[in-house]
PDB file of N, CA and C in Angstrom:
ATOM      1  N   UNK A   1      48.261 -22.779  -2.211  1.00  0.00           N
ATOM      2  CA  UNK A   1      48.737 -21.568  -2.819  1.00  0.00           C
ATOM      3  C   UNK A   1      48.769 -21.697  -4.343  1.00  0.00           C
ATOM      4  N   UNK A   2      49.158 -23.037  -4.741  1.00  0.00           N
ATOM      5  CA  UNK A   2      49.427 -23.103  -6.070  1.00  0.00           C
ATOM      6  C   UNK A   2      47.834 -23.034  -6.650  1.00  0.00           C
ATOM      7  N   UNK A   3      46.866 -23.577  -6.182  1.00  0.00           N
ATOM      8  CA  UNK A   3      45.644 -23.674  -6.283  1.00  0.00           C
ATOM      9  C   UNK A   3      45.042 -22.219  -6.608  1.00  0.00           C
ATOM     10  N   UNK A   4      45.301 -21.036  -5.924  1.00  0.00           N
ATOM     11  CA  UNK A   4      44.795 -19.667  -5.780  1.00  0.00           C
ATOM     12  C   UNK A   4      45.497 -19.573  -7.163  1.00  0.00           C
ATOM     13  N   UNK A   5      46.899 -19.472  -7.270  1.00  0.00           N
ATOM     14  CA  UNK A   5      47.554 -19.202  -8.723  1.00  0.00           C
ATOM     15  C   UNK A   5      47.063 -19.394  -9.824  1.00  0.00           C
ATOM     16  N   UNK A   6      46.422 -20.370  -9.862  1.00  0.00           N
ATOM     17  CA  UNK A   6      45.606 -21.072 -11.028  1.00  0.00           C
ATOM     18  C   UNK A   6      44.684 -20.387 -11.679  1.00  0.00           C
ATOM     19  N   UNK A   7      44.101 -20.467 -10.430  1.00  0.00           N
ATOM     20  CA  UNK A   7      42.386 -19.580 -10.683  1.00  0.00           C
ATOM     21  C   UNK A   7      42.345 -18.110 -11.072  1.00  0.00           C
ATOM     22  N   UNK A   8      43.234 -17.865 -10.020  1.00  0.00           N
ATOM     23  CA  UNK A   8      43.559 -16.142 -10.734  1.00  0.00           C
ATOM     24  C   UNK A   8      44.064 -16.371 -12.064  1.00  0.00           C
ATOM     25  N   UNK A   9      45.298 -16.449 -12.234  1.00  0.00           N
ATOM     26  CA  UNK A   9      45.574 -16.681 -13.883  1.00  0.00           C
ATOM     27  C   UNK A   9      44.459 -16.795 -15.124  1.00  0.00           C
ATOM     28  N   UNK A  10      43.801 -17.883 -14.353  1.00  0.00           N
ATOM     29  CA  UNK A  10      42.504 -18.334 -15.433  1.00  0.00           C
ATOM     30  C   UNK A  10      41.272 -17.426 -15.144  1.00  0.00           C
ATOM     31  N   UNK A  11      41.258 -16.544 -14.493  1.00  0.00           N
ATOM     32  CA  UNK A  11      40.406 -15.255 -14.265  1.00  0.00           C
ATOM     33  C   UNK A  11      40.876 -14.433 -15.080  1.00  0.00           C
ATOM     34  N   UNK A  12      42.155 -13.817 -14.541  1.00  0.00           N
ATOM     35  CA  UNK A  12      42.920 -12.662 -15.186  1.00  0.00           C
ATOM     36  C   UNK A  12      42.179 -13.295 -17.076  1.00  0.00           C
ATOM     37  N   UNK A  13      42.518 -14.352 -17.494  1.00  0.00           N
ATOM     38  CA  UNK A  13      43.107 -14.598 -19.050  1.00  0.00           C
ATOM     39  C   UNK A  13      41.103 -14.638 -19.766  1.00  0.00           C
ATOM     40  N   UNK A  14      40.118 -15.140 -18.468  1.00  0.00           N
ATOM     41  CA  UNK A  14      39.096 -14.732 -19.480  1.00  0.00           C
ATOM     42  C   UNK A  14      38.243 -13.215 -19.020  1.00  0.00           C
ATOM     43  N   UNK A  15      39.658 -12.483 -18.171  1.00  0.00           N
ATOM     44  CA  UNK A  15      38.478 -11.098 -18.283  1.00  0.00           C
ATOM     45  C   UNK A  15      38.696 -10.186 -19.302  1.00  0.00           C
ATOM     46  N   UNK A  16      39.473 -10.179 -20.408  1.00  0.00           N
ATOM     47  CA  UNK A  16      39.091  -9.619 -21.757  1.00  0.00           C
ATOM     48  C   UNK A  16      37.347 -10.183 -22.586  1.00  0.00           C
ATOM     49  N   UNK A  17      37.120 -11.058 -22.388  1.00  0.00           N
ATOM     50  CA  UNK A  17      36.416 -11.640 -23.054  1.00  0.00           C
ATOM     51  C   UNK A  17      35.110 -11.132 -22.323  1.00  0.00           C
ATOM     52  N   UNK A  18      34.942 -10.211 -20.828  1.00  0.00           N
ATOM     53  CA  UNK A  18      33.910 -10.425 -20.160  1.00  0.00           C
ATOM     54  C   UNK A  18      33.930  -8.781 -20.330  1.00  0.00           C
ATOM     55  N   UNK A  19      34.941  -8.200 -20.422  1.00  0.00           N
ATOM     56  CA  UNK A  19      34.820  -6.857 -20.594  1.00  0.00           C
ATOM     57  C   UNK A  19      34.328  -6.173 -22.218  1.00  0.00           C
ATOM     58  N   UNK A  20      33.361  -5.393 -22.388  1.00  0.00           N
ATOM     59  CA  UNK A  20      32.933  -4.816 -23.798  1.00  0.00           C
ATOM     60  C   UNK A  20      34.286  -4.261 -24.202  1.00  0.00           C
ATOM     61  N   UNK A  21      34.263  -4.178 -25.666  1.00  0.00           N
ATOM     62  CA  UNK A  21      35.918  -3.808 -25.989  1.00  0.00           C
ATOM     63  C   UNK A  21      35.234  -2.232 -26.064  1.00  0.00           C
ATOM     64  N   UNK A  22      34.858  -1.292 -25.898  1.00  0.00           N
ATOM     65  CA  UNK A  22      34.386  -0.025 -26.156  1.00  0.00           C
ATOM     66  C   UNK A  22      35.076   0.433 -24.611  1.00  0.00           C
ATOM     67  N   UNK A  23      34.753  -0.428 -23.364  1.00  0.00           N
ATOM     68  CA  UNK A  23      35.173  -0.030 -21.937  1.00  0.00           C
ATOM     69  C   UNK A  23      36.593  -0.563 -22.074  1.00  0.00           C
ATOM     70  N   UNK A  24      37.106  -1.344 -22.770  1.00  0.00           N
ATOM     71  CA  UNK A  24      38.475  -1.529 -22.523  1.00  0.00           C
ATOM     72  C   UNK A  24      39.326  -0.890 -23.120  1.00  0.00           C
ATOM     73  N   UNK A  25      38.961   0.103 -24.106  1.00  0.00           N
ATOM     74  CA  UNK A  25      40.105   1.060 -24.723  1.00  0.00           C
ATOM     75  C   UNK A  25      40.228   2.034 -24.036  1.00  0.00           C
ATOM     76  N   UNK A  26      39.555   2.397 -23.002  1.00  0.00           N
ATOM     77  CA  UNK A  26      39.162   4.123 -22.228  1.00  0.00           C
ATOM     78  C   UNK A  26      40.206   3.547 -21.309  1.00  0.00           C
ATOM     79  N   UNK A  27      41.330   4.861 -21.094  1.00  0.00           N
ATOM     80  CA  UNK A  27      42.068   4.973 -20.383  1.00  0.00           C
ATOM     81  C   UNK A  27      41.565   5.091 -18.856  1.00  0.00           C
ATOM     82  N   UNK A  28      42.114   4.564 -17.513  1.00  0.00           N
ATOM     83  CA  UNK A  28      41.446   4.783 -16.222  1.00  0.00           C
ATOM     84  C   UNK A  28      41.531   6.024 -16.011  1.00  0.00           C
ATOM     85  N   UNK A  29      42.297   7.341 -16.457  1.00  0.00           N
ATOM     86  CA  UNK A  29      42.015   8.270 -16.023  1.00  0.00           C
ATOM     87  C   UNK A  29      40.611   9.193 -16.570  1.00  0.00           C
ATOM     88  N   UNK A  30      39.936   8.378 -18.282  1.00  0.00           N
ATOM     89  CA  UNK A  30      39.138   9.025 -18.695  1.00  0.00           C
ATOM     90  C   UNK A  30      37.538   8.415 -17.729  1.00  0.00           C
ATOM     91  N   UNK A  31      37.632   7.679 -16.787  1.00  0.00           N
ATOM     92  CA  UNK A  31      36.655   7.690 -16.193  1.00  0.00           C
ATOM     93  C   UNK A  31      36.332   8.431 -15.256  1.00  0.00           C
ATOM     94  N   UNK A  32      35.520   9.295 -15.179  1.00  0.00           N
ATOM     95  CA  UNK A  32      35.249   9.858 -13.988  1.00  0.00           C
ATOM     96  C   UNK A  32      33.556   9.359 -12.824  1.00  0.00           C
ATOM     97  N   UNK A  33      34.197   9.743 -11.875  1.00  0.00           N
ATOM     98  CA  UNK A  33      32.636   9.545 -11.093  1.00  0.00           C
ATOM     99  C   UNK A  33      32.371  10.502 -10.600  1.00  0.00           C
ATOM    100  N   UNK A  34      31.003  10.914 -10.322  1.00  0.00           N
ATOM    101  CA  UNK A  34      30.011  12.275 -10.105  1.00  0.00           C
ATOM    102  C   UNK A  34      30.596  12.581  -8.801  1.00  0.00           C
ATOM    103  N   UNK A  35      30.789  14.023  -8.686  1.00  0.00           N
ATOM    104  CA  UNK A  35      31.400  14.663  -7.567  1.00  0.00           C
ATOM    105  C   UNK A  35      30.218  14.256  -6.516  1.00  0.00           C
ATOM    106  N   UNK A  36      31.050  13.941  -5.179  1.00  0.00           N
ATOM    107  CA  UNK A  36      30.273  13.288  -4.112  1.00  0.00           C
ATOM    108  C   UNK A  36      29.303  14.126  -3.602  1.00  0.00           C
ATOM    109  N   UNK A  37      29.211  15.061  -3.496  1.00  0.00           N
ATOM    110  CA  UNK A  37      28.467  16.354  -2.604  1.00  0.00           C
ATOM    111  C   UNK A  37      27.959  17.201  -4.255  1.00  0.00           C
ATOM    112  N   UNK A  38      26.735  17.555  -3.724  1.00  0.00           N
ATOM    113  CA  UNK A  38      25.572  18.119  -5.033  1.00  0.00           C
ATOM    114  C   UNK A  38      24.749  19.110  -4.512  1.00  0.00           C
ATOM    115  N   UNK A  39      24.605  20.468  -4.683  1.00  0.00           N
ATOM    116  CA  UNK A  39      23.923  21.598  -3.785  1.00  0.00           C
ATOM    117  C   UNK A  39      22.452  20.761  -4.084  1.00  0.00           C
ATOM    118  N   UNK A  40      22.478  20.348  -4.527  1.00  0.00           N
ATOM    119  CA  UNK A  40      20.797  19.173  -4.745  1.00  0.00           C
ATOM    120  C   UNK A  40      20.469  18.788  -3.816  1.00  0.00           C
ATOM    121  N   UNK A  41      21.620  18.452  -2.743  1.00  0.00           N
ATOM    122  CA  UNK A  41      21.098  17.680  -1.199  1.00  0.00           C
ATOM    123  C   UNK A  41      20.860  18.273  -0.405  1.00  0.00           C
ATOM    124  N   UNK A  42      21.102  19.850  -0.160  1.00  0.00           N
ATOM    125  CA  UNK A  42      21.069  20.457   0.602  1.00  0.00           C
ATOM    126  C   UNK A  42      19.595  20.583   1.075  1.00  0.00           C
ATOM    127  N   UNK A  43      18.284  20.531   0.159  1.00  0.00           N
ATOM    128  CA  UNK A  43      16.971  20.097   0.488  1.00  0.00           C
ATOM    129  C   UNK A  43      17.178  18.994   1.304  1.00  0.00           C
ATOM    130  N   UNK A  44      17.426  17.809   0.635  1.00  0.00           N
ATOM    131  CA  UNK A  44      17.401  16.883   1.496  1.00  0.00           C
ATOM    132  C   UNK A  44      17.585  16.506   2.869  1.00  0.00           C
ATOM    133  N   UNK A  45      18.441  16.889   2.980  1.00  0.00           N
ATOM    134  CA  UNK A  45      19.746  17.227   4.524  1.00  0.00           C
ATOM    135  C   UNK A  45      18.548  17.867   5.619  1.00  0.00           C
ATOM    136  N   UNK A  46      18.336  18.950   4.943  1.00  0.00           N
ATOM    137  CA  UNK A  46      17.591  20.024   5.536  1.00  0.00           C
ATOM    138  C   UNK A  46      16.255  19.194   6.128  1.00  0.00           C
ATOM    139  N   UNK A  47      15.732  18.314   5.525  1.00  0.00           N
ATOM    140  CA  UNK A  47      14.227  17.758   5.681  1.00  0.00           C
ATOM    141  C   UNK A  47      14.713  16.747   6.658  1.00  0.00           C
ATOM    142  N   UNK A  48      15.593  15.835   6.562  1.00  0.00           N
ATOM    143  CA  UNK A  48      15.903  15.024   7.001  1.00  0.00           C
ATOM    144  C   UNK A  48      16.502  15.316   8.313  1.00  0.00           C
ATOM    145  N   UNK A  49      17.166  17.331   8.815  1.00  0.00           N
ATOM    146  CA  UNK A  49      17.280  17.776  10.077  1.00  0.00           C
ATOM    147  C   UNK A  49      15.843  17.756  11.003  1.00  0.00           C
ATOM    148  N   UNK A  50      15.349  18.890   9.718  1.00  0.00           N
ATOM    149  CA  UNK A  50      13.484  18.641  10.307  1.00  0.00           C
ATOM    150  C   UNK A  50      12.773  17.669  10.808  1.00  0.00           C
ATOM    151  N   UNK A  51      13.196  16.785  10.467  1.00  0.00           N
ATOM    152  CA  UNK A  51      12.301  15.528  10.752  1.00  0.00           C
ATOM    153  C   UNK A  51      12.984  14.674  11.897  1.00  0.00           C
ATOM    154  N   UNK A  52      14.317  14.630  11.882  1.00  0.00           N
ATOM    155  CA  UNK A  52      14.940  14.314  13.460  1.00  0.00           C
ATOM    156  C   UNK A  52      14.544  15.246  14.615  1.00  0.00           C
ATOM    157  N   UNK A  53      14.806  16.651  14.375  1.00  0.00           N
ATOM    158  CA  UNK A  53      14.694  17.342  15.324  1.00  0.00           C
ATOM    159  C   UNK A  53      12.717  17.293  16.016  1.00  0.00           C
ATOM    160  N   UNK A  54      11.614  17.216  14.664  1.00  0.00           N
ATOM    161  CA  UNK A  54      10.338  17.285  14.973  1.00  0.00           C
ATOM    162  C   UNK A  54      10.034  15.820  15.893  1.00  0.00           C
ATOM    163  N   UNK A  55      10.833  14.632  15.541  1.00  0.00           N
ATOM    164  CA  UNK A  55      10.742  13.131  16.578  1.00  0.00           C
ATOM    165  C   UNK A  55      11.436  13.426  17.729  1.00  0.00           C
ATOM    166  N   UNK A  56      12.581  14.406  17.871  1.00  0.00           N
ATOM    167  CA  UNK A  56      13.765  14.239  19.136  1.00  0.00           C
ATOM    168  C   UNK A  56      12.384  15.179  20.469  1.00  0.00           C
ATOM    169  N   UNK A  57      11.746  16.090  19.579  1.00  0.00           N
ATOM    170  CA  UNK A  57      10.874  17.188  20.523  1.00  0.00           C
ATOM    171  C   UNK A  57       9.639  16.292  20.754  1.00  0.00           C
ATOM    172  N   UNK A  58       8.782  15.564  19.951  1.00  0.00           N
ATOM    173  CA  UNK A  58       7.784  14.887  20.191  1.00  0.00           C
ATOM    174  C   UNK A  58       8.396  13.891  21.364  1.00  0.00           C
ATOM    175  N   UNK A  59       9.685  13.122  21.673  1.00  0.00           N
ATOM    176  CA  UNK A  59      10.112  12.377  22.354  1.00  0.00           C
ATOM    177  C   UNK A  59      10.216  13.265  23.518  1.00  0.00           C
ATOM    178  N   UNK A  60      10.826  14.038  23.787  1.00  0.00           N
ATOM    179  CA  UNK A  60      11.109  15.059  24.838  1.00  0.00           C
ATOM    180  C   UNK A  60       9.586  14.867  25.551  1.00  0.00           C
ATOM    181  N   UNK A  61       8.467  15.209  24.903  1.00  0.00           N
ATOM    182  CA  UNK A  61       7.450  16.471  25.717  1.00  0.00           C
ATOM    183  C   UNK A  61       6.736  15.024  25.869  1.00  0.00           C
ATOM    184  N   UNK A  62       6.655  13.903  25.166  1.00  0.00           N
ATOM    185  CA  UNK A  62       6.130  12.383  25.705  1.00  0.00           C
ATOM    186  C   UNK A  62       6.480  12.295  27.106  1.00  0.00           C
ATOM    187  N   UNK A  63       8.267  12.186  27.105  1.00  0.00           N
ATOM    188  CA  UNK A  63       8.836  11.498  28.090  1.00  0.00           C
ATOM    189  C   UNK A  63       8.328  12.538  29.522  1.00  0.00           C
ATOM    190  N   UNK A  64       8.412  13.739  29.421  1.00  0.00           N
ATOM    191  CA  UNK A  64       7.838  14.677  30.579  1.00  0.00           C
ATOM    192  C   UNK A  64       6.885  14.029  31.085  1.00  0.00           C
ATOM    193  N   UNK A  65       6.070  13.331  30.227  1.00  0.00           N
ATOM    194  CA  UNK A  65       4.327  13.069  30.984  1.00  0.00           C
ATOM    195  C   UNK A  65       4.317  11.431  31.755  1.00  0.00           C
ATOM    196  N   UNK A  66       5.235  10.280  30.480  1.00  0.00           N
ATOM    197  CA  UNK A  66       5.184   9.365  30.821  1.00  0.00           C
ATOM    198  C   UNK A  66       6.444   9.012  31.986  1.00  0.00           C
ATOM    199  N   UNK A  67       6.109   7.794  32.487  1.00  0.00           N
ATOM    200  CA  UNK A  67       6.828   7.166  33.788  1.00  0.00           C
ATOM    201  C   UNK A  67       8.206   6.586  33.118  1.00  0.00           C
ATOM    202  N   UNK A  68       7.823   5.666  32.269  1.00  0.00           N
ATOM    203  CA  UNK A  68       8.674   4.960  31.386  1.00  0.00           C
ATOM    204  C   UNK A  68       9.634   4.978  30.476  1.00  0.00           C
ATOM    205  N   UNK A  69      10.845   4.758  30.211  1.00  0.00           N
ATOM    206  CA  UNK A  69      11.364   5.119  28.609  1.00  0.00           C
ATOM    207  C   UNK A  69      10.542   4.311  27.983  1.00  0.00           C
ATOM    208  N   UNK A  70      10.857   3.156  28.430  1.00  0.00           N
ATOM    209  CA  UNK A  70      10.314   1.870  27.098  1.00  0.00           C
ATOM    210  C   UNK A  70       9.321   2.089  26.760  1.00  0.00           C
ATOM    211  N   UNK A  71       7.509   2.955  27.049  1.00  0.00           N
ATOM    212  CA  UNK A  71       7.250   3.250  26.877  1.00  0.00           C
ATOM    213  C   UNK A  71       6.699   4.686  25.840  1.00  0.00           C
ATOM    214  N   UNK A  72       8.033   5.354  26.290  1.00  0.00           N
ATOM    215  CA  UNK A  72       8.222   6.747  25.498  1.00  0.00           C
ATOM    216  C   UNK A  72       8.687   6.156  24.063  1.00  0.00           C
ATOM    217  N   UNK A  73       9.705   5.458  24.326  1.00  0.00           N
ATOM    218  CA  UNK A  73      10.400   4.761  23.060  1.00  0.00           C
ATOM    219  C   UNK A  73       9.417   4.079  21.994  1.00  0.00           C
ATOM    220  N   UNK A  74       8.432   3.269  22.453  1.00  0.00           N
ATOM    221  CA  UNK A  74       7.813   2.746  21.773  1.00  0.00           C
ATOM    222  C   UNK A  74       6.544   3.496  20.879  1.00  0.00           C
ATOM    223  N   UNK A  75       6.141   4.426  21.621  1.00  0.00           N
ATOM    224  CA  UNK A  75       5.094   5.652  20.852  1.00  0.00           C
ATOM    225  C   UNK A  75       5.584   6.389  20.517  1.00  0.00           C
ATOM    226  N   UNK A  76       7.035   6.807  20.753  1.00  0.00           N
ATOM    227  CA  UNK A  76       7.883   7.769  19.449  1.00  0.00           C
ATOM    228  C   UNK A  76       7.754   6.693  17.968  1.00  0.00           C
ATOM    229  N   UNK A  77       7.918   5.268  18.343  1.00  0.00           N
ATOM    230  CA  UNK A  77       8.580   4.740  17.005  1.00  0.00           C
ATOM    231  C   UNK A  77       7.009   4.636  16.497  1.00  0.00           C
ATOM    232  N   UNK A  78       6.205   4.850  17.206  1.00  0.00           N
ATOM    233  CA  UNK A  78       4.861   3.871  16.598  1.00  0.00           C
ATOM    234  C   UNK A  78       4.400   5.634  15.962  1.00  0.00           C
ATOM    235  N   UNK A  79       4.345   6.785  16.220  1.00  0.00           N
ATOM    236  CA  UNK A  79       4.018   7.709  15.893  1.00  0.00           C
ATOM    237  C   UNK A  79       5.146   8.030  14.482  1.00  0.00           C
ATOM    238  N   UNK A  80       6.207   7.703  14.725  1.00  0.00           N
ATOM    239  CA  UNK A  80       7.151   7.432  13.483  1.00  0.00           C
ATOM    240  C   UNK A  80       6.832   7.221  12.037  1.00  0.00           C
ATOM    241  N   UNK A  81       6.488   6.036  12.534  1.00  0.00           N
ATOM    242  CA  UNK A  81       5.927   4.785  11.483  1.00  0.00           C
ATOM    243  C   UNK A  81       4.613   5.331  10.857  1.00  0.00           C
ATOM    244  N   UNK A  82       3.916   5.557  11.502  1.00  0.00           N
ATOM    245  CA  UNK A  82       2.149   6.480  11.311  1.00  0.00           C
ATOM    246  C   UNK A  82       2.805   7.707  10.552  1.00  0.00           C
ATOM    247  N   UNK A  83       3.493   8.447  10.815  1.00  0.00           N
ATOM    248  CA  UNK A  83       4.051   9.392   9.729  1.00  0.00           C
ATOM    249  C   UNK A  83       3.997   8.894   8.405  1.00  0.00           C
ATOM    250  N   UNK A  84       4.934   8.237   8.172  1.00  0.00           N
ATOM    251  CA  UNK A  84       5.673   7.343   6.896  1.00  0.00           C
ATOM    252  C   UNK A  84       4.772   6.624   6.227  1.00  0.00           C
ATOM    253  N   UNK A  85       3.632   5.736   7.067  1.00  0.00           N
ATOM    254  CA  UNK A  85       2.736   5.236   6.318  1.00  0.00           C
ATOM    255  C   UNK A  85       1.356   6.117   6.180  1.00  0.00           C
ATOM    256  N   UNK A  86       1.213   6.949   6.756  1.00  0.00           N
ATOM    257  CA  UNK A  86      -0.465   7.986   6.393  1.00  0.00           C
ATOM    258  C   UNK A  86      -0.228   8.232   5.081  1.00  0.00           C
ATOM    259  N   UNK A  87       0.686   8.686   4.082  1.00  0.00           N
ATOM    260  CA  UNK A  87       0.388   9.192   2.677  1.00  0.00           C
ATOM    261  C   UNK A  87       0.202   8.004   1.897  1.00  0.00           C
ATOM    262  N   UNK A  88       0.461   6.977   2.340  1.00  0.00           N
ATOM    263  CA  UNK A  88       0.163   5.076   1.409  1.00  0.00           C
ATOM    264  C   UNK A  88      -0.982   5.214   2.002  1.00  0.00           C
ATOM    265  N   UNK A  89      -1.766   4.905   3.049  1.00  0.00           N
ATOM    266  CA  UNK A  89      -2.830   5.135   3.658  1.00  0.00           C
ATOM    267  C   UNK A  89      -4.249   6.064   2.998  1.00  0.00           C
ATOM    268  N   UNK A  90      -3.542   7.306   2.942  1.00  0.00           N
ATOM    269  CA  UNK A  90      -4.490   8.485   2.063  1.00  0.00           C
ATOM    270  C   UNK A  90      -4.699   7.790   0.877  1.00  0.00           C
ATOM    271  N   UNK A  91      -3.244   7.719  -0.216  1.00  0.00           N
ATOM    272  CA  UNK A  91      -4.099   7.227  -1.894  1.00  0.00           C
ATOM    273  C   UNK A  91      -4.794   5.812  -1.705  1.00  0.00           C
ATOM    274  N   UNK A  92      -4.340   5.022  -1.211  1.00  0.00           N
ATOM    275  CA  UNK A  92      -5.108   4.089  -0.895  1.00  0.00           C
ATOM    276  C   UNK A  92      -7.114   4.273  -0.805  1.00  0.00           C
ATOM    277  N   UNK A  93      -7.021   4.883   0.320  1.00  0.00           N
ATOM    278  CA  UNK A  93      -8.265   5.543   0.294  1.00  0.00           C
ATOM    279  C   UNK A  93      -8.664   6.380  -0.675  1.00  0.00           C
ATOM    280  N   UNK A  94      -8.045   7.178  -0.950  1.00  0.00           N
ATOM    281  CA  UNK A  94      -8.656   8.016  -2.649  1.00  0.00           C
ATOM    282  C   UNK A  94      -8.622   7.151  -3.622  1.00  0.00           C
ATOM    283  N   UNK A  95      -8.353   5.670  -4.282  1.00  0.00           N
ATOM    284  CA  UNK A  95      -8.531   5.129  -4.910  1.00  0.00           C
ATOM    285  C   UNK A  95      -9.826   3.981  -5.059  1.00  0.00           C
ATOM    286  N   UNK A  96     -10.400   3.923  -3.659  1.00  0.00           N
ATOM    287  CA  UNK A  96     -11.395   3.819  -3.398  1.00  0.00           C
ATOM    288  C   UNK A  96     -12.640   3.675  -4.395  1.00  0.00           C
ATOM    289  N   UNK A  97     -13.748   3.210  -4.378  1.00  0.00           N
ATOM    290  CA  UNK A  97     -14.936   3.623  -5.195  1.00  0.00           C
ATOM    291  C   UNK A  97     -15.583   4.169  -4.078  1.00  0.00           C
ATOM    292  N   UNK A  98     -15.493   4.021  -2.720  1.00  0.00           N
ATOM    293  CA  UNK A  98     -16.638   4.391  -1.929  1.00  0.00           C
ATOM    294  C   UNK A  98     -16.195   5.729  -1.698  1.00  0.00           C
ATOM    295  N   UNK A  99     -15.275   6.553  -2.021  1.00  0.00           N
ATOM    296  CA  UNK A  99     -14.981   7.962  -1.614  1.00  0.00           C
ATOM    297  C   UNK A  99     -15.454   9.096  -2.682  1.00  0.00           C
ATOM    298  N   UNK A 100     -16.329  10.137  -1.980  1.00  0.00           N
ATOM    299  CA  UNK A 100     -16.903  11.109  -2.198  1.00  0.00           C
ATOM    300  C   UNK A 100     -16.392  12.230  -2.865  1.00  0.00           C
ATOM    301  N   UNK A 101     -17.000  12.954  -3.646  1.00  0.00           N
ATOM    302  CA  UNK A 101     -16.342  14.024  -4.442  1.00  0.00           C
ATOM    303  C   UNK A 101     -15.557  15.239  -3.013  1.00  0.00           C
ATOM    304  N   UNK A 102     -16.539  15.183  -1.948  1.00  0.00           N
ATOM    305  CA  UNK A 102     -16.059  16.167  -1.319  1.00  0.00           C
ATOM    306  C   UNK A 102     -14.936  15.814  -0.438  1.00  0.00           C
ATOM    307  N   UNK A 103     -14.647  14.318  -0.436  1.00  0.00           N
ATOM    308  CA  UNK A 103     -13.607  13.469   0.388  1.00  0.00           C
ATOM    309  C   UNK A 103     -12.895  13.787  -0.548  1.00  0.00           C
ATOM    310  N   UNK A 104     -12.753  13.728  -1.881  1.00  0.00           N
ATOM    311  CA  UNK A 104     -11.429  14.004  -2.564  1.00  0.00           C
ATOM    312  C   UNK A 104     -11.038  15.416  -2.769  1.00  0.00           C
ATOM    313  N   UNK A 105     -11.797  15.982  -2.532  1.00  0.00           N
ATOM    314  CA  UNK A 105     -11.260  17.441  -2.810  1.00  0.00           C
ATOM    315  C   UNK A 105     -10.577  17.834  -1.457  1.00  0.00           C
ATOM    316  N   UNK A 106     -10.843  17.179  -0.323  1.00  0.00           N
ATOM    317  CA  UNK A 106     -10.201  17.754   0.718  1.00  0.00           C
ATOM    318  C   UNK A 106      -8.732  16.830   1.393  1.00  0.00           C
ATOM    319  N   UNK A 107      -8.766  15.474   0.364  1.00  0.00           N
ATOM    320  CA  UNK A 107      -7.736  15.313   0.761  1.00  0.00           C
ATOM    321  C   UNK A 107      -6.517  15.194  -0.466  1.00  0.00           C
ATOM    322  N   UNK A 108      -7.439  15.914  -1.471  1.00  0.00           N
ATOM    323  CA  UNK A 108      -6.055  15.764  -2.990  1.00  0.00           C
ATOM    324  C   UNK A 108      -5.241  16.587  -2.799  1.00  0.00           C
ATOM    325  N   UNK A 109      -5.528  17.909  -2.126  1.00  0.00           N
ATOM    326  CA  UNK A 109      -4.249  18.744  -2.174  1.00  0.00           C
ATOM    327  C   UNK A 109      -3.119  18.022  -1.304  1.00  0.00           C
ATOM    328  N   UNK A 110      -3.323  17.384  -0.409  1.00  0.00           N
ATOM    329  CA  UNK A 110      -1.933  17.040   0.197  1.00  0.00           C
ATOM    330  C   UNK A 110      -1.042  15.652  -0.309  1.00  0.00           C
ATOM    331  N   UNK A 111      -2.252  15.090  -1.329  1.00  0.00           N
ATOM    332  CA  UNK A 111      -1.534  13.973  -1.779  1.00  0.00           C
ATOM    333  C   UNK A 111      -1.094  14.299  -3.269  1.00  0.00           C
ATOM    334  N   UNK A 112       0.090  13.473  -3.451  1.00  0.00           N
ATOM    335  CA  UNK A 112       1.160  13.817  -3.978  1.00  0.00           C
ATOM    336  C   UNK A 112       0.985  13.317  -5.607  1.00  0.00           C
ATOM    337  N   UNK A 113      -0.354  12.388  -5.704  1.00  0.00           N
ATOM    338  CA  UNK A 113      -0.229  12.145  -7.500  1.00  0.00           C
ATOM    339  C   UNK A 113      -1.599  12.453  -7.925  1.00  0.00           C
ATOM    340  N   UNK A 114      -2.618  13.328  -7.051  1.00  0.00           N
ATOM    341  CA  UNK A 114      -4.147  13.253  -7.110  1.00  0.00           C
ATOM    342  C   UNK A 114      -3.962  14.895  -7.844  1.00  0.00           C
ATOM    343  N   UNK A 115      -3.274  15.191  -8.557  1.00  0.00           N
ATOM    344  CA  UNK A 115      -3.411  15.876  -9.659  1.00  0.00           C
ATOM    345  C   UNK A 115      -3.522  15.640 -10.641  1.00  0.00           C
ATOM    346  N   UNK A 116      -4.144  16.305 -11.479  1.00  0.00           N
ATOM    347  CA  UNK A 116      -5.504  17.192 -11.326  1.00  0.00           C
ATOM    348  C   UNK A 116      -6.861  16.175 -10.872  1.00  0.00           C
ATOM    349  N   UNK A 117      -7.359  16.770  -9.873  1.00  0.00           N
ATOM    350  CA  UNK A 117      -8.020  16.060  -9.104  1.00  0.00           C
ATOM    351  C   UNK A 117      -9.241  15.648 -10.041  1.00  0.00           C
ATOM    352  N   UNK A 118      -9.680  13.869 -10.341  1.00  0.00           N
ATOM    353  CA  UNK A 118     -10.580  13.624 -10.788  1.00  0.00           C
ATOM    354  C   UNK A 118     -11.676  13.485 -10.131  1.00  0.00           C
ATOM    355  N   UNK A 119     -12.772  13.834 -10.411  1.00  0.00           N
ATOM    356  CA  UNK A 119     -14.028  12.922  -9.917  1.00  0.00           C
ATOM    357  C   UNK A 119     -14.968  12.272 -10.163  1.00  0.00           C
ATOM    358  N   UNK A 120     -14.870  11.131  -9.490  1.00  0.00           N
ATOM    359  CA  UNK A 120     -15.690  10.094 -10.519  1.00  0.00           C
ATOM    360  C   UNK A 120     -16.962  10.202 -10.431  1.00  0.00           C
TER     361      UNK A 120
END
């Protein structure tokens, strides 16, 4: 116990020295932190319903056909994943040398930094 005493003490006595003196004059009530909830998320939220509800229905109309969960389970997650990675996939491929003026024009609109579409 006496041991813990110590250390704290000798904590407490060098955290002036670790704190900027500009943060140590501001009173704790003049700090504030960003209100938790931001009508900003409400996109978010929203995409992030979309996108549960578009995997919960792709899982549904799987499981009708197949025998298996573990099965169903595993080509929901693998169709998942193929979501998330096709747009790394696409620029990947548009960065390419072997891709065609008419390959890029048909796949720049959906990718997200191939504006304004160059062609080499």
């Amino acid at each position: 116990m006496a041991v813990l005493y110590t250390r704290e003490q000798g904590a407490l006595d060098d955290a002036p020295h670790l704190v900027p003196a500009s943060c140590a004059r501001r009173p704790i009530g003049a700090i504030s932190a960003p209100p938790p909830f931001n009508s900003n998320l409400l996109p978010g939220i929203a995409i992030i319903y979309f996108k549960s509800a578009l995997c919960a229905a792709l899982t549904l109309l799987l499981s009708t056909f197949a025998s298996s969960s573990i099965f169903t389970i595993i080509v929901s997650v693998i169709v998942y994943l193929i979501g998330h990675i096709q747009p790394i996939a696409r620029e990947a491929y548009l960065n390419t040398a072997s891709t065609t003026a008419l390959t890029k024009v048909f796949l720049a609109p959906s990718s997200r930094s191939s504006f304004p579409i160059s062609l080499r």
